[in-house]
Protein backbone atom coordinates (compact mmCIF):
# COMPACT_ATOMS: atom_id res chain seq x y z
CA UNK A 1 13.85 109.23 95.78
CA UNK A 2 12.11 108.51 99.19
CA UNK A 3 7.91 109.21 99.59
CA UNK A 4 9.03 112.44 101.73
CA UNK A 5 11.54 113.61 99.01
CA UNK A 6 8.58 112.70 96.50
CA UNK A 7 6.01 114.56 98.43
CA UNK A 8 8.43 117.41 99.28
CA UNK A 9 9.01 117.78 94.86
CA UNK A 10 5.00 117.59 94.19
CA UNK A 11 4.49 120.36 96.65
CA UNK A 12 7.36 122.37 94.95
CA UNK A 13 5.59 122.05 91.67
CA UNK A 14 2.25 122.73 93.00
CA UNK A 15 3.41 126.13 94.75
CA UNK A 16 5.78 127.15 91.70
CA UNK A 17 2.32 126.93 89.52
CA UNK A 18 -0.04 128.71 91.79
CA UNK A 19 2.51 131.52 91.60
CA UNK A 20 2.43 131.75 88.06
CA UNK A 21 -1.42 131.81 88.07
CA UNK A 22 -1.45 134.49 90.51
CA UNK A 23 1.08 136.58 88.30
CA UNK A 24 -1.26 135.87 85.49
CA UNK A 25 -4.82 137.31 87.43
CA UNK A 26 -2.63 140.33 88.80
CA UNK A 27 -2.45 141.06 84.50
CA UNK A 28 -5.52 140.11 83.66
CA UNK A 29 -6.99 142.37 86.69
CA UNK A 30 -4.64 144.82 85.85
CA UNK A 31 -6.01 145.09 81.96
CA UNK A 32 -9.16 145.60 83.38
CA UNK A 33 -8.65 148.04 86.22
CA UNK A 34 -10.41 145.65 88.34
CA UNK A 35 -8.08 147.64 91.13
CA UNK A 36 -10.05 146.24 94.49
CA UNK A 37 -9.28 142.60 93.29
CA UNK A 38 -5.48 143.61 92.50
CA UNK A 39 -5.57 144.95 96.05
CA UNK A 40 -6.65 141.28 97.40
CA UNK A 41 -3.81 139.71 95.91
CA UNK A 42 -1.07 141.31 98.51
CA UNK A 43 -0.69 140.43 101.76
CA UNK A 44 -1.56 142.35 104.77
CA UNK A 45 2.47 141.96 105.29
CA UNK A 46 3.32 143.71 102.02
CA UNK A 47 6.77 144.80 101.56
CA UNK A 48 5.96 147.86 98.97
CA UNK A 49 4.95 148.10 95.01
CA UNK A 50 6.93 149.87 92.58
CA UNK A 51 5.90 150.58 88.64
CA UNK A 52 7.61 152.23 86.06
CA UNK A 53 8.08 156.07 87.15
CA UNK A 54 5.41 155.77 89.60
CA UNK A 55 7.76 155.70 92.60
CA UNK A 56 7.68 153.07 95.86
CA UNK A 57 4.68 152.83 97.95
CA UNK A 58 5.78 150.65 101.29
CA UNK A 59 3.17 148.52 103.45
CA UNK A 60 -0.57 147.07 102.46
CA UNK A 61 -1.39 150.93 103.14
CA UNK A 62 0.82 151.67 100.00
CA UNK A 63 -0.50 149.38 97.70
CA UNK A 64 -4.10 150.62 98.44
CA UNK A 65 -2.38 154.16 97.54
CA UNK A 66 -1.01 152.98 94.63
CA UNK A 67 -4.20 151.62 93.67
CA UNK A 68 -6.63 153.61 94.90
CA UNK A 69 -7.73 156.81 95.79
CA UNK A 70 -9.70 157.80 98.68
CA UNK A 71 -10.09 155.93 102.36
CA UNK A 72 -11.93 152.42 102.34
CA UNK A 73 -12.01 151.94 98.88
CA UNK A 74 -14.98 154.20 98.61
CA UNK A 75 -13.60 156.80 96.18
CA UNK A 76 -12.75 156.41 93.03
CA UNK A 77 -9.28 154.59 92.16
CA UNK A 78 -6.94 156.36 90.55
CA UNK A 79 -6.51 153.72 87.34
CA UNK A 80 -10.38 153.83 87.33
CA UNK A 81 -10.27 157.82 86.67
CA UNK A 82 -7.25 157.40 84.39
CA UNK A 83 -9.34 154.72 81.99
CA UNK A 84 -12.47 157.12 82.44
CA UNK A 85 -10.05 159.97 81.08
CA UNK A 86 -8.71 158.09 78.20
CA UNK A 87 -12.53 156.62 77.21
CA UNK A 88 -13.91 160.11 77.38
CA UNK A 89 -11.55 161.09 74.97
CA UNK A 90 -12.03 158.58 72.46
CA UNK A 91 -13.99 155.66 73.50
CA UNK A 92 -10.96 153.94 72.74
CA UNK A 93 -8.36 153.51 75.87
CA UNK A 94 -7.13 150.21 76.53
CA UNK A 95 -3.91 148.54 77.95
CA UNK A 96 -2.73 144.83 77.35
CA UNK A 97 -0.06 143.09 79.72
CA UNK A 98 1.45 140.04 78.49
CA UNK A 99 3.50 138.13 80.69
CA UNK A 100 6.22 136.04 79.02
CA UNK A 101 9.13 133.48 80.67
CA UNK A 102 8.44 133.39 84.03
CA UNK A 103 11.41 131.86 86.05
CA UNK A 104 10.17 131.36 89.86
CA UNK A 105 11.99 130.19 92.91
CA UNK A 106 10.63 129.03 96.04
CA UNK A 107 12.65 129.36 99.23
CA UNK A 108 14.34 126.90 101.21
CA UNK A 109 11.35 126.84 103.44
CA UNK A 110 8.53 126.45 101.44
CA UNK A 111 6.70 129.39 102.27
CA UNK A 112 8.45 132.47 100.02
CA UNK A 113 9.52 132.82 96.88
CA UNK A 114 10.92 135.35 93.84
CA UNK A 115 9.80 134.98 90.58
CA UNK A 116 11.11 137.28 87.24
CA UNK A 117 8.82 137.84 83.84
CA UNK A 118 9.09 139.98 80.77
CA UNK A 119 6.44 141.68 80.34
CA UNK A 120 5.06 143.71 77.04
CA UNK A 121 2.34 145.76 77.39
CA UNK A 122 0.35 147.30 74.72
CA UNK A 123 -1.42 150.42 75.07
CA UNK A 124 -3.62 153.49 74.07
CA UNK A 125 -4.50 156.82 76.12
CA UNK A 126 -3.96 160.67 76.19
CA UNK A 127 -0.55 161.57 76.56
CA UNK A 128 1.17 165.06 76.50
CA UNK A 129 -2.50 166.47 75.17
CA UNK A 130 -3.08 163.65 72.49
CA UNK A 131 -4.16 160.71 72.15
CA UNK A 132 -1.67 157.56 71.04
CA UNK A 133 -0.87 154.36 70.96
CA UNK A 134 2.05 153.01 72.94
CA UNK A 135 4.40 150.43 73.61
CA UNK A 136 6.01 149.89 76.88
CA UNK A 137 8.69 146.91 77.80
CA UNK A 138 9.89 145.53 81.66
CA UNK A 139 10.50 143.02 83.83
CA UNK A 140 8.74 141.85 87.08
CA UNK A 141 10.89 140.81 90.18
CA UNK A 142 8.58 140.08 92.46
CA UNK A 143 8.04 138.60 95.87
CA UNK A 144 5.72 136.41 97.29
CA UNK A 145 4.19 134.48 100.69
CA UNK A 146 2.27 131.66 101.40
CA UNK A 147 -0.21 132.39 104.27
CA UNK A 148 -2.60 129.78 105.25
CA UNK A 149 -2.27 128.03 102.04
CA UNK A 150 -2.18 130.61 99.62
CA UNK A 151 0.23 132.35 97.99
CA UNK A 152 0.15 136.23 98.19
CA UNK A 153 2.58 139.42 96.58
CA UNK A 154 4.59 140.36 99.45
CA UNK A 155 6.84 142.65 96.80
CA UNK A 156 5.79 144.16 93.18
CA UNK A 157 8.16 145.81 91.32
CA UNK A 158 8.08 146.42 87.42
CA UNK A 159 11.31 147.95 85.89
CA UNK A 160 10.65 150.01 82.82
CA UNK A 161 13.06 148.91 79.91
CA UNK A 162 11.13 151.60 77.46
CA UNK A 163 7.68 153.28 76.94
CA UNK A 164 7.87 154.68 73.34
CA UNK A 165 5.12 155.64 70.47
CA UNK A 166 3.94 153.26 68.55
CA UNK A 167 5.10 155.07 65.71
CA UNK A 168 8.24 156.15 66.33
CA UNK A 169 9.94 153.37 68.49
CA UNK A 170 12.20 152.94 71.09
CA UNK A 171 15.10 153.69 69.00
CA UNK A 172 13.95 157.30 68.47
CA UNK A 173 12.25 157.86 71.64
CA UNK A 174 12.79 155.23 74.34
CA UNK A 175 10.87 157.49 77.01
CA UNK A 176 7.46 159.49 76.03
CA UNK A 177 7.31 161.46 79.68
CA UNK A 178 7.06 160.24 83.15
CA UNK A 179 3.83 159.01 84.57
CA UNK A 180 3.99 160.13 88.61
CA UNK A 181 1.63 158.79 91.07
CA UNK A 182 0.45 161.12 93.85
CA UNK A 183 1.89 160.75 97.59
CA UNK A 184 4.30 157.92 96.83
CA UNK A 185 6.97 157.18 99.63
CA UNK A 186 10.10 156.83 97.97
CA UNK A 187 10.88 158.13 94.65
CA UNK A 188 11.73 155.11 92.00
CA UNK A 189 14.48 153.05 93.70
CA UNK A 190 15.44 151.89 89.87
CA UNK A 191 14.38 153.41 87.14
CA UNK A 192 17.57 153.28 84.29
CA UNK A 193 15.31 153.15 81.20
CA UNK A 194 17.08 152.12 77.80
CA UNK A 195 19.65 153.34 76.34
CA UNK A 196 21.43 153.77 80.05
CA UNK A 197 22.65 150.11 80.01
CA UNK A 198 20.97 149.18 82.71
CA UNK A 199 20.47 145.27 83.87
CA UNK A 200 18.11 144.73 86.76
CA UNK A 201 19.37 141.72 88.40
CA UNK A 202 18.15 138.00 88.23
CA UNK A 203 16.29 137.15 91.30
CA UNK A 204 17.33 133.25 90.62
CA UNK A 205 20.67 132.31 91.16
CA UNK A 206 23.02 130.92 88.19
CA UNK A 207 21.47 127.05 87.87
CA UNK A 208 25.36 125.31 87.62
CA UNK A 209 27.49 127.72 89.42
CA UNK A 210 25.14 129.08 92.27
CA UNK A 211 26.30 132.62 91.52
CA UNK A 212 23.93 135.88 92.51
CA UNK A 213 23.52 138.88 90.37
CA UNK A 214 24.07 142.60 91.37
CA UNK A 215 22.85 145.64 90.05
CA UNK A 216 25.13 146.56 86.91
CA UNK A 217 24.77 149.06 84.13
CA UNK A 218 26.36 146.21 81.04
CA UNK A 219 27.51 148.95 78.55
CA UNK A 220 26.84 152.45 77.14
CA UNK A 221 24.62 152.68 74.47
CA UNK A 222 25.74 155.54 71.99
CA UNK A 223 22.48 157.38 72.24
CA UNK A 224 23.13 157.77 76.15
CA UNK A 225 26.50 159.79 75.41
C-alpha cells in the first residue's frame, strides 16, 4: 500500500468514527431533550428528518419544526413541553435511546456518507390518558456531510419496527397509537410497523456481491391477515 493509499485509509477510519460519535450525542441529546444542541448537529443543507409517525419535515427550517416550537428558538420546544407533561404527571417521564450495530459508509468522495443502527429505546409518559411504560424498536438510515471538517446530518430518518406496552408486548399490541407532530410537510414516507412485513432497505451495499437493496415487504405475518 503506497503513503497516499495509507493516508487515504486513516482518513476513512477517522471520518467513519466521528460519524458514529455524532450518532451517539444526537441520543444522548435526544434522552435529554437538549433540542437546541440536536438542532446544531444538521446542516444548514439538511435534506429533511423523519421519526416514527411524526411525518417528514424537509430543509434546516424543518428540523427546527420538528424540534422546536416557536420562531428563533425562543419558545418553548415541543419535546421540552412533552417531558414537562409527562413530569407533571408523575415526576417520573423519561426516554432511553440505545444505539446498537452501526454499519457506516462513506462515499466515494470523502465528504458524504450513510450509516444504519438499531436502535431500542426505553420509555415512560402519558399515553391515551395514563401513564406507562413503553418499549419502542427501529432503525436509523441516515445521511451525513462533511463541511469544513466536520461531519453534519444532512438526512434523519428513524423507521418504527414497534412501540408496544411494556406489559403487554409487541406480540399483542405492536402499535399503542400514533404520535403526530404539528405542521409536518409530508406525511410518513415509510411507516410499515410490525406485523406488515416490512424491510427498510440497507443503505450499504452487499460487501461480496455489490448488490443494493429495495424497499420490500419479506412476508405476511399472520396477525396482519
Amino acid at each position: 500500500m503506497t503513503l497516499e493509499l495509507l493516508e487515504a485509509e486513516v482518513t476513512r477510519l477517522e471520518d467513519m468514527q466521528e460519524i458514529e460519535d455524532l450518532e451517539k450525542k444526537y441520543g444522548y441529546y435526544f434522552d435529554t431533550r437538549r433540542v437546541k444542541d440536536v438542532l446544531d448537529l444538521f446542516s444548514e443543507n439538511t435534506e429533511s428528518v423523519e421519526i416514527e409517525s411524526h411525518g417528514q419535515y424537509l430543509g434546516k427550517d424543518g428540523v427546527r419544526r420538528m424540534y422546536m416550537v416557536g420562531v428563533g428558538g425562543e419558545a418553548e420546544t415541543a419535546l421540552k413541553d412533552i417531558v414537562a407533561r409527562r413530569e407533571k404527571s408523575s415526576g417520573a417521564g423519561f426516554n432511553v435511546i440505545t444505539q446498537l450495530q452501526g454499519v457506516v459508509t462513506i462515499g466515494s468522495n470523502g465528504k458524504t456518507a450513510k450509516g444504519r443502527w438499531q436502535a431500542w429505546l426505553a420509555e415512560s409518559f402519558p399515553f391515551a390518558g395514563t401513564f406507562g411504560q413503553y418499549w419502542l424498536h427501529g432503525y436509523y438510515e441516515n445521511e451525513f456531510a462533511k463541511e469544513n471538517g466536520t461531519w453534519l446530518f444532512t438526512k434523519l430518518f428513524w423507521n418504527t419496527t414497534f412501540f408496544t406496552r411494556y406489559e403487554t408486548g409487541w406480540l399483542v399490541q405492536p402499535i399503542v397509537g400514533f404520535l403526530p407532530m404539528p405542521n409536518p410537510d409530508n406525511p410518513p414516507t415509510a411507516f410499515h410497523p410490525y406485523p406488515s412485513g416490512y424491510h427498510f432497505p440497507y443503505s450499504f451495499p452487499h460487501p461480496v456481491t455489490g448488490e443494493v437493496e429495495v424497499p420490500v415487504f419479506r412476508y405476511v405475518h399472520p396477525m396482519a391477515t
